[in-house]
Structures are given as structure tokens and as C-alpha cells.
C-alpha atoms as a PDB file:
ATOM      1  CA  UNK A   1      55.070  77.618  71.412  1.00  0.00           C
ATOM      2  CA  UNK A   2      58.063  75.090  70.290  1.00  0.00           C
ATOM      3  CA  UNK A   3      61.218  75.469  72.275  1.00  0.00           C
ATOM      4  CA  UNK A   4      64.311  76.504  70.518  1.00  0.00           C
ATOM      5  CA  UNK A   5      66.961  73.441  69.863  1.00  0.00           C
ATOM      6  CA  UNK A   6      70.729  74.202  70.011  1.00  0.00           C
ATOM      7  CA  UNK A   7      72.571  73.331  66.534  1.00  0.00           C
ATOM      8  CA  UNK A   8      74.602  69.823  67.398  1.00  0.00           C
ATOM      9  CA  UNK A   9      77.745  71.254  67.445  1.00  0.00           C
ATOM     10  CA  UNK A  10      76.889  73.726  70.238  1.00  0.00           C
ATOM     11  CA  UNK A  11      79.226  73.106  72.999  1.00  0.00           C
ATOM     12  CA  UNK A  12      78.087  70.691  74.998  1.00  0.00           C
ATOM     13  CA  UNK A  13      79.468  72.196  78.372  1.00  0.00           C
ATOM     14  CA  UNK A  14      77.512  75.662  77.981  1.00  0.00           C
ATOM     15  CA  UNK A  15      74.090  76.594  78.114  1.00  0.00           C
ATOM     16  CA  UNK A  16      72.246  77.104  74.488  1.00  0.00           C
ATOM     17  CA  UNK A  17      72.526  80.509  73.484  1.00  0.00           C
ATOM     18  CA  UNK A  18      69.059  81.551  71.984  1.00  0.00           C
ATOM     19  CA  UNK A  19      70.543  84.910  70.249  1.00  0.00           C
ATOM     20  CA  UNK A  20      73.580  83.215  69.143  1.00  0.00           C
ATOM     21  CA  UNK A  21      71.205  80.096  67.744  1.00  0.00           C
ATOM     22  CA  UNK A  22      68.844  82.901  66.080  1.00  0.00           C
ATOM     23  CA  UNK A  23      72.045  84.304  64.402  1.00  0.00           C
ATOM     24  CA  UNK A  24      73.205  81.165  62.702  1.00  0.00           C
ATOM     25  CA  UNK A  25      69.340  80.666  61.698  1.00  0.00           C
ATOM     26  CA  UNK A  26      68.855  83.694  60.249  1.00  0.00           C
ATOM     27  CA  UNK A  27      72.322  83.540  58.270  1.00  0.00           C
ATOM     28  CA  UNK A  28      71.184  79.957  56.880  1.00  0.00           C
ATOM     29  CA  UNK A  29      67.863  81.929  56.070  1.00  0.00           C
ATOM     30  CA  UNK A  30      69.943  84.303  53.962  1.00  0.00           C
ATOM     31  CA  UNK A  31      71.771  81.685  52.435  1.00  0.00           C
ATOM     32  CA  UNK A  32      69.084  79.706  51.297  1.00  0.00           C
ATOM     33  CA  UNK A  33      67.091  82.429  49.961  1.00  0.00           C
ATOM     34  CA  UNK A  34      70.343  83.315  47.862  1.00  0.00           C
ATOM     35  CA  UNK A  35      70.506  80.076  46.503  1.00  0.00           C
ATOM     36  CA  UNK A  36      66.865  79.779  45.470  1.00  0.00           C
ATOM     37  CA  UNK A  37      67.244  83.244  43.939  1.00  0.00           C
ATOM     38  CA  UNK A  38      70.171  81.959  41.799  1.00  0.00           C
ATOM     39  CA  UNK A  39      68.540  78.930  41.117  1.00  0.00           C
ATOM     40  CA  UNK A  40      65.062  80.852  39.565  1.00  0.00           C
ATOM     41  CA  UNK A  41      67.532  82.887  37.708  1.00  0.00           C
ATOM     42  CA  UNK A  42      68.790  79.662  36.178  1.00  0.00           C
ATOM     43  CA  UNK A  43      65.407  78.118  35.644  1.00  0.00           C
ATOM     44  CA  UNK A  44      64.441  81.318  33.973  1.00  0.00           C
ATOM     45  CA  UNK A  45      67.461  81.180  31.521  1.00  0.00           C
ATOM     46  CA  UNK A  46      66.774  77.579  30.577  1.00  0.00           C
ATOM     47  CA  UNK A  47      63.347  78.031  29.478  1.00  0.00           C
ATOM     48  CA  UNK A  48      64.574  81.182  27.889  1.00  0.00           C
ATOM     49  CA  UNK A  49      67.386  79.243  25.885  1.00  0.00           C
ATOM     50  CA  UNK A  50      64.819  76.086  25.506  1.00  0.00           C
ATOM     51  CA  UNK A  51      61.990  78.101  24.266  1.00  0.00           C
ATOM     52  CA  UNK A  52      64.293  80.464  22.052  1.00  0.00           C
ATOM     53  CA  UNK A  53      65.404  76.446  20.270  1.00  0.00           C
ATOM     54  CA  UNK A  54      61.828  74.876  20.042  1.00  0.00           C
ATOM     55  CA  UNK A  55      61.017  75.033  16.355  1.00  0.00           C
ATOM     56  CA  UNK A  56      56.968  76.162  17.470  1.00  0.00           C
ATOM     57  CA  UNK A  57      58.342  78.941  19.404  1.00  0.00           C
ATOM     58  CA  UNK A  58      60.587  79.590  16.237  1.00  0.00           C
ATOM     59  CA  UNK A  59      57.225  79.175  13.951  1.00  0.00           C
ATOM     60  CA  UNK A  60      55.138  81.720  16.420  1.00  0.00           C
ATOM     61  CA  UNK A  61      58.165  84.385  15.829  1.00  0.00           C
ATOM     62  CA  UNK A  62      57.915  83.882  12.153  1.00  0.00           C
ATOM     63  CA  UNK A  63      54.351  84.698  12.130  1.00  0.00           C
ATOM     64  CA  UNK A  64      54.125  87.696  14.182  1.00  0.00           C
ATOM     65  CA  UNK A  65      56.899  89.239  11.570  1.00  0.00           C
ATOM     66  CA  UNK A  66      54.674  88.179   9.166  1.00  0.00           C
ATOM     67  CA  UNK A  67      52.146  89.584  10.745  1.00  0.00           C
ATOM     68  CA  UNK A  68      53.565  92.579  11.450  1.00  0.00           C
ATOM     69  CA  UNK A  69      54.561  93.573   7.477  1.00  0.00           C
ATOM     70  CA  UNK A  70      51.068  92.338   6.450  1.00  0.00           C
ATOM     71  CA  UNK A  71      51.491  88.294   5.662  1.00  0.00           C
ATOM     72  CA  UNK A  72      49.568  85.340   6.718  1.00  0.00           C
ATOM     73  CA  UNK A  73      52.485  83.260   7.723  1.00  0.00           C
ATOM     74  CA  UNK A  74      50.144  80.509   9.120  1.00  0.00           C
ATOM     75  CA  UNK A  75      48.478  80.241   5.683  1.00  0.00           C
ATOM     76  CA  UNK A  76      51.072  80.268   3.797  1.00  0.00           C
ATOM     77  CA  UNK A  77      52.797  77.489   5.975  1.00  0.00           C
ATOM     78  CA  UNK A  78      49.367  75.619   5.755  1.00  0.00           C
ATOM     79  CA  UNK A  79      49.563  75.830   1.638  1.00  0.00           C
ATOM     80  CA  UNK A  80      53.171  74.277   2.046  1.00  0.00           C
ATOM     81  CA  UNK A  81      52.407  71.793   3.695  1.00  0.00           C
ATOM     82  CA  UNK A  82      49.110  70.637   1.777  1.00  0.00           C
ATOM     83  CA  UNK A  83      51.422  71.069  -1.418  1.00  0.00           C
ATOM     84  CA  UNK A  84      53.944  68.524   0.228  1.00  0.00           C
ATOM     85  CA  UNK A  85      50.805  66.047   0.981  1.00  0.00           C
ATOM     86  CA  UNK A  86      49.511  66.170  -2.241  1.00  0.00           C
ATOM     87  CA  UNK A  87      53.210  65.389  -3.817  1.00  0.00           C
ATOM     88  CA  UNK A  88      53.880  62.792  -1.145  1.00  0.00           C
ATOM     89  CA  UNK A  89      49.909  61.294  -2.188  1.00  0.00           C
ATOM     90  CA  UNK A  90      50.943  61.317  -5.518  1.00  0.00           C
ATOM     91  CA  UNK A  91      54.719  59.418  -5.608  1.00  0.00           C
ATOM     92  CA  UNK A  92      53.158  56.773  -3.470  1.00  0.00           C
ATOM     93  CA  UNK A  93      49.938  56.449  -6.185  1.00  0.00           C
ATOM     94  CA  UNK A  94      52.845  55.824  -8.445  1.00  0.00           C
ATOM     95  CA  UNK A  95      54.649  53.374  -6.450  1.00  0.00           C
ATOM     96  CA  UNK A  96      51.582  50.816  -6.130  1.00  0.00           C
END
């Protein structure tokens, strides 16, 4: 079993106090655990804010709506962009 060390600023003079030392542990326990909870909160909001602002997670929204009243929105996305290659084919066929 490890032995319990005294926190540095313990009086030098006095014996250590095990109960007192357990106290301050356990409220630097607490602490801790407070801070990681706030910092998973924050973590949790960021990808919330990040994912909410990515344009695929925009897309993915767009189709399930779509979806939802009965349209393809992948397909039709799909036929927009083919329409844009073929115009983008065709204005550089004219360039050359």
C-alpha cells in the first residue's frame, strides 16, 4: 500500500494530518471533475456549432427534408452538378 504524502505547504512543525490531507484531496477531486464536466459541455457545443456550419452536414439536412416530403435531394443535386460539368466541358471545348 503507498503511504500518504503531506501537500508542501503542510506545516512543517506538525505531524501530517491524514484526514485533513484526504479533505483537500477529495475537494481537488471535486474540482477537477467540475472542470472536466464544463469542459465536455464545451466540446459538445463546438462540434454542435461546427457541425451545424459544415456545408455536408448542411447537405445531409437538406436531404432528409427532401426526403421527408417525397424528393430525391441527392439526385437532384447529382443532376446539378453533371449539368454544371457538361457546361464547364463545353466553354472550355470552345476555348481551345
Amino acid at each position: 500500500m503507498q503511504s500518504v504524502t503531506p501537500h508542501p505547504a503542510a506545516p512543517a512543525k506538525e505531524p501530517p494530518d491524514p484526514a485533513r490531507e484526504a479533505e483537500r484531496l477529495a475537494a481537488l477531486l471535486a474540482e477537477r471533475r467540475a472542470e472536466l464536466t464544463n469542459l465536455q459541455e464545451s466540446l459538445r457545443d463546438f462540434k454542435t456549432r461546427y457541425a451545424e456550419q459544415d456545408r455536408l452536414y448542411r447537405l445531409m439536412l437538406e436531404a432528409d427534408e427532401a426526403a421527408t416530403a417525397g424528393h430525391d435531394r441527392l439526385a437532384d443535386e447529382a443532376r446539378r452538378l453533371d449539368r454544371k460539368i457538361v457546361k464547364t466541358r463545353n466553354r472550355l471545348a470552345h476555348l481551345s
